[in-house]
PDB file of N, CA and C in Angstrom:
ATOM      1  N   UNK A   1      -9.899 -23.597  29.585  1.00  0.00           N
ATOM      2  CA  UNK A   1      -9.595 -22.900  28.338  1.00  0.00           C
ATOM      3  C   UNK A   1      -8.726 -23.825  27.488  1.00  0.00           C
ATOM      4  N   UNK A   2      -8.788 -24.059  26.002  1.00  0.00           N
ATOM      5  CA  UNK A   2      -8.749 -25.023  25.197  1.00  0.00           C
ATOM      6  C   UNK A   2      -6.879 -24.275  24.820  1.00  0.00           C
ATOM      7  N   UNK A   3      -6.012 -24.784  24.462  1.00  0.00           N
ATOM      8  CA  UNK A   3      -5.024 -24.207  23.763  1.00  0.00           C
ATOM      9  C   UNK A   3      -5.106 -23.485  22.947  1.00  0.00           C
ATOM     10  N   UNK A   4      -6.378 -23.526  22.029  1.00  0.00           N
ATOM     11  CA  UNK A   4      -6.456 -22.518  20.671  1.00  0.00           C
ATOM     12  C   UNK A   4      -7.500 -21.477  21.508  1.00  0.00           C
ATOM     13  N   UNK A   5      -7.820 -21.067  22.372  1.00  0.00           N
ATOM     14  CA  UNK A   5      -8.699 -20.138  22.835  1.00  0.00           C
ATOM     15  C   UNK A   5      -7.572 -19.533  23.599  1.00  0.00           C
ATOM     16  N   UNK A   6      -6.950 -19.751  24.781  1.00  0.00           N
ATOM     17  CA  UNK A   6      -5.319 -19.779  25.314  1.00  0.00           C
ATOM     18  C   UNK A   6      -4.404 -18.576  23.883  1.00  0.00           C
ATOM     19  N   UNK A   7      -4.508 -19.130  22.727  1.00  0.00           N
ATOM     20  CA  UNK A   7      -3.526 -18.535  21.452  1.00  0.00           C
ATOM     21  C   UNK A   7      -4.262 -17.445  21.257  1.00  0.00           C
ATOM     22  N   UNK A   8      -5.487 -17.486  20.961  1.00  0.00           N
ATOM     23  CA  UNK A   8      -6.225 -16.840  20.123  1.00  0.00           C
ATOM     24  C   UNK A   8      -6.420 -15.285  21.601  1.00  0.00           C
ATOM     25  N   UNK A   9      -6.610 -15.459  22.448  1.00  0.00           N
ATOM     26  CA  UNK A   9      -6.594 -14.422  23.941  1.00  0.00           C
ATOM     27  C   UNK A   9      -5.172 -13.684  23.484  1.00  0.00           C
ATOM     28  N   UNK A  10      -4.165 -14.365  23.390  1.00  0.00           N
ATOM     29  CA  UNK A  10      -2.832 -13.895  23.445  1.00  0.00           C
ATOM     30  C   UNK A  10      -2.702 -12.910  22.283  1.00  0.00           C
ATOM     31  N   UNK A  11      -2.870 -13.138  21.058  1.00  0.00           N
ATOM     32  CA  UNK A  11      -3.547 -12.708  19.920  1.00  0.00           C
ATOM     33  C   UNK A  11      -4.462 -11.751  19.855  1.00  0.00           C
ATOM     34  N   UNK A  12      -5.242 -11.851  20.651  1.00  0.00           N
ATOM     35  CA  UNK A  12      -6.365 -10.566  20.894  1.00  0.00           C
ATOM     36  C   UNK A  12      -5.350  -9.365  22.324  1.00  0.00           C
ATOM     37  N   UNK A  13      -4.768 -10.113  22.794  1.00  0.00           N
ATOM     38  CA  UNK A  13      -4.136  -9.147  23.751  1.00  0.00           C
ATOM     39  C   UNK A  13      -2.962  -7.967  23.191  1.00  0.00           C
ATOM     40  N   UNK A  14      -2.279  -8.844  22.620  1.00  0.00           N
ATOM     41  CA  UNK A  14      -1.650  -7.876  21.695  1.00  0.00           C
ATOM     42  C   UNK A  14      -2.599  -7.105  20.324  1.00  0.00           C
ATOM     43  N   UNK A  15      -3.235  -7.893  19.949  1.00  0.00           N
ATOM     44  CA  UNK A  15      -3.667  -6.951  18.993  1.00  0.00           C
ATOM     45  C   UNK A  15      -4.044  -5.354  19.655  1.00  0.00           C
ATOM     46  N   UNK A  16      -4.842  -5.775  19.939  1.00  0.00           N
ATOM     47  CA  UNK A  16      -5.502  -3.959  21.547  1.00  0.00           C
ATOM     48  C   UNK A  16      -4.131  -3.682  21.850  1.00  0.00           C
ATOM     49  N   UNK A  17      -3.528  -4.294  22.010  1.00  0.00           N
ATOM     50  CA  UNK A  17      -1.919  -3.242  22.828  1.00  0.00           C
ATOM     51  C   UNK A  17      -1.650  -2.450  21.451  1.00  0.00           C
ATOM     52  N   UNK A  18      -2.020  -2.795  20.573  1.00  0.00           N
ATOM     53  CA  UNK A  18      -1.539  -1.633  19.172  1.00  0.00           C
ATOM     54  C   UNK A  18      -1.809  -0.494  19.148  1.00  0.00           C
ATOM     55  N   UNK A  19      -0.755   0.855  18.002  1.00  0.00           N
ATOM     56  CA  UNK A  19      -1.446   1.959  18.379  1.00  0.00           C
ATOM     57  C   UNK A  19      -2.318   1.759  17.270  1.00  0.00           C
ATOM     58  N   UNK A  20      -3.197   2.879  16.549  1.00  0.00           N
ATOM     59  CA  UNK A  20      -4.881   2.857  15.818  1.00  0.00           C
ATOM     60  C   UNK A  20      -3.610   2.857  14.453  1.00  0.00           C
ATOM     61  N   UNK A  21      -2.573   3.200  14.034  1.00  0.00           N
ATOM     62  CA  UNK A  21      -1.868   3.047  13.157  1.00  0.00           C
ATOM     63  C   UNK A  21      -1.542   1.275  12.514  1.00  0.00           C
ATOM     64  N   UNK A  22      -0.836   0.826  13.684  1.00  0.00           N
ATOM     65  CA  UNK A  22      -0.451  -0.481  13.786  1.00  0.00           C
ATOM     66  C   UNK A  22      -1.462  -1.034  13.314  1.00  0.00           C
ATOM     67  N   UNK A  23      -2.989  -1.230  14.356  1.00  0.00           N
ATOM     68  CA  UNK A  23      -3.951  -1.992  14.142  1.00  0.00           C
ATOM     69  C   UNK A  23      -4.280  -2.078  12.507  1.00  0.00           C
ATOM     70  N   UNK A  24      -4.683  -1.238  12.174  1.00  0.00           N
ATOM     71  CA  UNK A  24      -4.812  -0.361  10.793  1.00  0.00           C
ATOM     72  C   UNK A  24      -3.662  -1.214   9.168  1.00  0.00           C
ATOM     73  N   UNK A  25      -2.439  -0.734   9.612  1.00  0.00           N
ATOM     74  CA  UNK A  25      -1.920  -1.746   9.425  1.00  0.00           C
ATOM     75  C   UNK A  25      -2.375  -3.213   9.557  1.00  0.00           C
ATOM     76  N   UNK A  26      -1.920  -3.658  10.360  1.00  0.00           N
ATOM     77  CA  UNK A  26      -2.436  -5.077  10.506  1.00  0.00           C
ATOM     78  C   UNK A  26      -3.363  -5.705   9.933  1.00  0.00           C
ATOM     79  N   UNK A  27      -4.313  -4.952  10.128  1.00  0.00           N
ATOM     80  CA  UNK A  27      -5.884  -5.213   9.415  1.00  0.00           C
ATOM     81  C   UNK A  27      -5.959  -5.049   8.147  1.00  0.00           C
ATOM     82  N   UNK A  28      -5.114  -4.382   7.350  1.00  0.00           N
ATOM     83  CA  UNK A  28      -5.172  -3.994   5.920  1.00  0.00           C
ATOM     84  C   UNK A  28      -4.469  -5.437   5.458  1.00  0.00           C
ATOM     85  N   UNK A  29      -3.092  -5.847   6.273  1.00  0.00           N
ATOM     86  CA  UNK A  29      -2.671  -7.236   5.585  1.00  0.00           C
ATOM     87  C   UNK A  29      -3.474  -8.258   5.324  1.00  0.00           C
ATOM     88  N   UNK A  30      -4.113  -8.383   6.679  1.00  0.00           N
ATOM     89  CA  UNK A  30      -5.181  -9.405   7.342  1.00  0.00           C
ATOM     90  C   UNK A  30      -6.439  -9.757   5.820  1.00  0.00           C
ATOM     91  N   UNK A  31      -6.753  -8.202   5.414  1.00  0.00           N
ATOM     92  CA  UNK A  31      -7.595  -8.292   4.462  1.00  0.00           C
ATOM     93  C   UNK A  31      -7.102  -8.065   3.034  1.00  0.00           C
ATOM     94  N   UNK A  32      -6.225  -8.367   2.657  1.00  0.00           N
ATOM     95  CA  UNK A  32      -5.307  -7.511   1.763  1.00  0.00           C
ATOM     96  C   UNK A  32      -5.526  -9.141   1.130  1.00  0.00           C
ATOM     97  N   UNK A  33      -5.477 -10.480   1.839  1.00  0.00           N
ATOM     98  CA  UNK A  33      -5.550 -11.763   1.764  1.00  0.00           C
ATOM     99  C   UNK A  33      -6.565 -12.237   1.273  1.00  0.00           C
ATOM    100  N   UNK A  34      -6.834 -12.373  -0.218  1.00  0.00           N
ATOM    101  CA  UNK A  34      -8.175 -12.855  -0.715  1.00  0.00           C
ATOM    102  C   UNK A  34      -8.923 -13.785   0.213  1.00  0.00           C
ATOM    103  N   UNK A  35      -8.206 -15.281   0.433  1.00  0.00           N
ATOM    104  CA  UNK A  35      -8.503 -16.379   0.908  1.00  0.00           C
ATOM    105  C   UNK A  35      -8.951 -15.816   2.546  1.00  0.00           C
ATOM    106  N   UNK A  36      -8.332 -15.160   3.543  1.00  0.00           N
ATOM    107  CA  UNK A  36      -8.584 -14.921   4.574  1.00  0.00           C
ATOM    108  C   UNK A  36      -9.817 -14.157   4.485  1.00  0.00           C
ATOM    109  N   UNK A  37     -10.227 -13.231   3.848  1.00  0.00           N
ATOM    110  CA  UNK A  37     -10.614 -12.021   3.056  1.00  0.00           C
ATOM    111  C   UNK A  37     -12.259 -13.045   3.392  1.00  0.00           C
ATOM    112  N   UNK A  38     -12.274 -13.812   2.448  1.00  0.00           N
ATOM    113  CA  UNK A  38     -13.764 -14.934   2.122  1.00  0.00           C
ATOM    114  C   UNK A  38     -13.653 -15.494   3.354  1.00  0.00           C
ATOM    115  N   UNK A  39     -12.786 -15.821   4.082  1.00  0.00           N
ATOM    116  CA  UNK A  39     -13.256 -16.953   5.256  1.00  0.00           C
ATOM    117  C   UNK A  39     -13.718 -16.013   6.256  1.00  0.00           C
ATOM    118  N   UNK A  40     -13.445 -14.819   6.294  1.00  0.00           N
ATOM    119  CA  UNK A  40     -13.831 -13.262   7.693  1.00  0.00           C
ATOM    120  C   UNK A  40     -15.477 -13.161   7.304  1.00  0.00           C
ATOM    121  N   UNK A  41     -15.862 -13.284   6.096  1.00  0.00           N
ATOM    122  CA  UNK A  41     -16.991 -13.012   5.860  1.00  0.00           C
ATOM    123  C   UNK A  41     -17.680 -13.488   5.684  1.00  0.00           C
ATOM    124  N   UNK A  42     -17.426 -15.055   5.250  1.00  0.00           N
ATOM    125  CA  UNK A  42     -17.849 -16.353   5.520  1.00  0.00           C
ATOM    126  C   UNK A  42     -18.594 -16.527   7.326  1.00  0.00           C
ATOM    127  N   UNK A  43     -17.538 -16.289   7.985  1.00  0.00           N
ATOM    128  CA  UNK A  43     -17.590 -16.340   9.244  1.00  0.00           C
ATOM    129  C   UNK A  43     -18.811 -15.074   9.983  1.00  0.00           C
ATOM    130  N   UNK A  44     -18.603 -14.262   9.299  1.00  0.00           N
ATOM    131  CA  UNK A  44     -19.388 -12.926  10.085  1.00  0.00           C
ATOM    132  C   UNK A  44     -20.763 -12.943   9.551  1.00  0.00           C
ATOM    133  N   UNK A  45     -20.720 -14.002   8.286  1.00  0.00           N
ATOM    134  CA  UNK A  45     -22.380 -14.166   7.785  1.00  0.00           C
ATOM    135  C   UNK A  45     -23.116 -15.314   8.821  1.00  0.00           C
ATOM    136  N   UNK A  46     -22.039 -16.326   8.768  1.00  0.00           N
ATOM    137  CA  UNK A  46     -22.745 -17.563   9.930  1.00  0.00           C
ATOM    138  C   UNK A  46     -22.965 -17.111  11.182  1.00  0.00           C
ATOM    139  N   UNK A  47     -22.183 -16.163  11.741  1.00  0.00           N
ATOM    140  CA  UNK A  47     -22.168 -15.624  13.043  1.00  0.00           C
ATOM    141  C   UNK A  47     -23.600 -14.823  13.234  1.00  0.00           C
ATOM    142  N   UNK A  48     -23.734 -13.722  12.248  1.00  0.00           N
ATOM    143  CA  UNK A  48     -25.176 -13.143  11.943  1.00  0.00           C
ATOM    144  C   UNK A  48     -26.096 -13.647  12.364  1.00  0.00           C
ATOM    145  N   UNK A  49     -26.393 -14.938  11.327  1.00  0.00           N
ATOM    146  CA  UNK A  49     -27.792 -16.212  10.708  1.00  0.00           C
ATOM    147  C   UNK A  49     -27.866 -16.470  11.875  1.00  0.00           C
ATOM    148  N   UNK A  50     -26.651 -16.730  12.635  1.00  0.00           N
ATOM    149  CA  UNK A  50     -26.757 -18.453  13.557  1.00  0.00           C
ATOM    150  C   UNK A  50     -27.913 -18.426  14.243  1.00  0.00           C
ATOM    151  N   UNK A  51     -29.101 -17.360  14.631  1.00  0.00           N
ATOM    152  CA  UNK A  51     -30.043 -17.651  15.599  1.00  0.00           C
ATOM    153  C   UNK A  51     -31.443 -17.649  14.539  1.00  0.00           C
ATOM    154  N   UNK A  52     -30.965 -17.934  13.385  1.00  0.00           N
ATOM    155  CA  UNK A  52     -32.656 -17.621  12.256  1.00  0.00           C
ATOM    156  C   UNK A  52     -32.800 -19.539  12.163  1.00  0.00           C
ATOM    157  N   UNK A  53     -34.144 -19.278  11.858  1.00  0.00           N
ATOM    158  CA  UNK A  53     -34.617 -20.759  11.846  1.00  0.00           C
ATOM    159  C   UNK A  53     -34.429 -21.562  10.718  1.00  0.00           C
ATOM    160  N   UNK A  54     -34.097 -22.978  10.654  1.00  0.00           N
ATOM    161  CA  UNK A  54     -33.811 -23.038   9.741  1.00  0.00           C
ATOM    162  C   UNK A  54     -34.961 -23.980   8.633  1.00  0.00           C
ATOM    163  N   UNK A  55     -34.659 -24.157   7.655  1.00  0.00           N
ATOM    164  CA  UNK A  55     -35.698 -24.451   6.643  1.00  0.00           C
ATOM    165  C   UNK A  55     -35.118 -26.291   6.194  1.00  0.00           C
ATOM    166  N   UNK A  56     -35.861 -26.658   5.474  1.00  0.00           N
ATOM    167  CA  UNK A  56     -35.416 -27.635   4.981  1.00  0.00           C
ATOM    168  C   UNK A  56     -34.926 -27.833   3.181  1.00  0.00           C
ATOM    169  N   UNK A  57     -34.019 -28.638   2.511  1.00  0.00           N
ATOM    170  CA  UNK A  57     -33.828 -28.187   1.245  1.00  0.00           C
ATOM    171  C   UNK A  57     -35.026 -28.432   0.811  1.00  0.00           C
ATOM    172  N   UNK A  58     -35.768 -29.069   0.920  1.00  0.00           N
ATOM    173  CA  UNK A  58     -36.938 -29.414  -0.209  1.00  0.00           C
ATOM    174  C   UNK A  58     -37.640 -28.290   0.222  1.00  0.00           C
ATOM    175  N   UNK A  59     -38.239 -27.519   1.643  1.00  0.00           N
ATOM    176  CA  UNK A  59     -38.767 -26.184   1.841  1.00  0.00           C
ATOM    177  C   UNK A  59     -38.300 -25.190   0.805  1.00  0.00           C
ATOM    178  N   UNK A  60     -37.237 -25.011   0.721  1.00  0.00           N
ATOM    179  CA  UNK A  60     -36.430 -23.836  -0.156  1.00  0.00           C
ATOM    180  C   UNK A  60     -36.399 -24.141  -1.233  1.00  0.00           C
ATOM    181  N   UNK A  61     -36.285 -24.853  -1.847  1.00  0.00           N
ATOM    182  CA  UNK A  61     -36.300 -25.501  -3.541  1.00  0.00           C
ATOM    183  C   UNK A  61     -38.022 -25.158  -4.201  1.00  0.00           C
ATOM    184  N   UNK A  62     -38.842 -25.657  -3.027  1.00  0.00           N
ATOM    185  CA  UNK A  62     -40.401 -25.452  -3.441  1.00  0.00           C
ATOM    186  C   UNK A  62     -40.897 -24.080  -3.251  1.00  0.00           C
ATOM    187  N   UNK A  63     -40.068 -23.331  -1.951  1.00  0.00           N
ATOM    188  CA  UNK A  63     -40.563 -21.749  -2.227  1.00  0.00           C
ATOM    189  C   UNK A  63     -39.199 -21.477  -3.546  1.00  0.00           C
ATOM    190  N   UNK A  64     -38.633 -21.442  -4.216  1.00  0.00           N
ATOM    191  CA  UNK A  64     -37.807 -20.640  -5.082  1.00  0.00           C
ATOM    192  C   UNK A  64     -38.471 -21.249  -6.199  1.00  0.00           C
ATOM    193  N   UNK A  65     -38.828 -22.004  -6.215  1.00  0.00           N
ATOM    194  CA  UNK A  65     -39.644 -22.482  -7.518  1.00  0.00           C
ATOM    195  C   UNK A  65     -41.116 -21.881  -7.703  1.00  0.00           C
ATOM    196  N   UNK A  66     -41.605 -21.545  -6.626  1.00  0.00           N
ATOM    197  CA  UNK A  66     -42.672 -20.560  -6.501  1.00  0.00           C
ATOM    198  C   UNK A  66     -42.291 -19.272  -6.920  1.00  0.00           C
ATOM    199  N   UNK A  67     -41.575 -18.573  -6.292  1.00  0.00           N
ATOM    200  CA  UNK A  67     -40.987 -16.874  -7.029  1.00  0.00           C
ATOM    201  C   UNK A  67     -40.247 -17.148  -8.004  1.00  0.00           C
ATOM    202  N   UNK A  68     -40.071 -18.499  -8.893  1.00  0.00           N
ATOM    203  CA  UNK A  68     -39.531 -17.940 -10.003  1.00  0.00           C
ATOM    204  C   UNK A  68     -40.323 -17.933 -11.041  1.00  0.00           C
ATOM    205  N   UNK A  69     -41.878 -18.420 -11.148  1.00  0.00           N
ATOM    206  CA  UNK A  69     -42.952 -18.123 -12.031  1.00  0.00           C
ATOM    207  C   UNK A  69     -43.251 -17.268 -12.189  1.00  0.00           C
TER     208      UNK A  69
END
């Protein structure tokens, strides 16, 4: 286990020790944070995708140039 996986466990351990108030709390700061705010959802979109296939730019440029006629 890496030091930042080690932090991040410790971090998740306490978070769950919270009551549904606390968490709640917490989570409202957490998102309350524009910048954090884009990187959570940033993250939860790549996390999504990560198993779709991927295309190439010139693939995608030549189909979007197709649906935009």
């Amino acid at each position: 286990m890496t030091t930042a996986q080690a932090t991040a466990e410790v971090f998740w351990t306490a978070f769950r020790s919270l009551s549904k108030k606390n968490k709640k709390e917490f989570l409202y700061k957490l998102l309350n944070n524009r910048e954090f705010r884009e990187d959570l959802i940033d993250t939860a979109i790549i996390e999504q995708r990560r198993r779709e296939l991927s295309r190439s730019l010139d693939e995608y440029l030549a189909e979007r140039k197709k649906t935009r006629k």
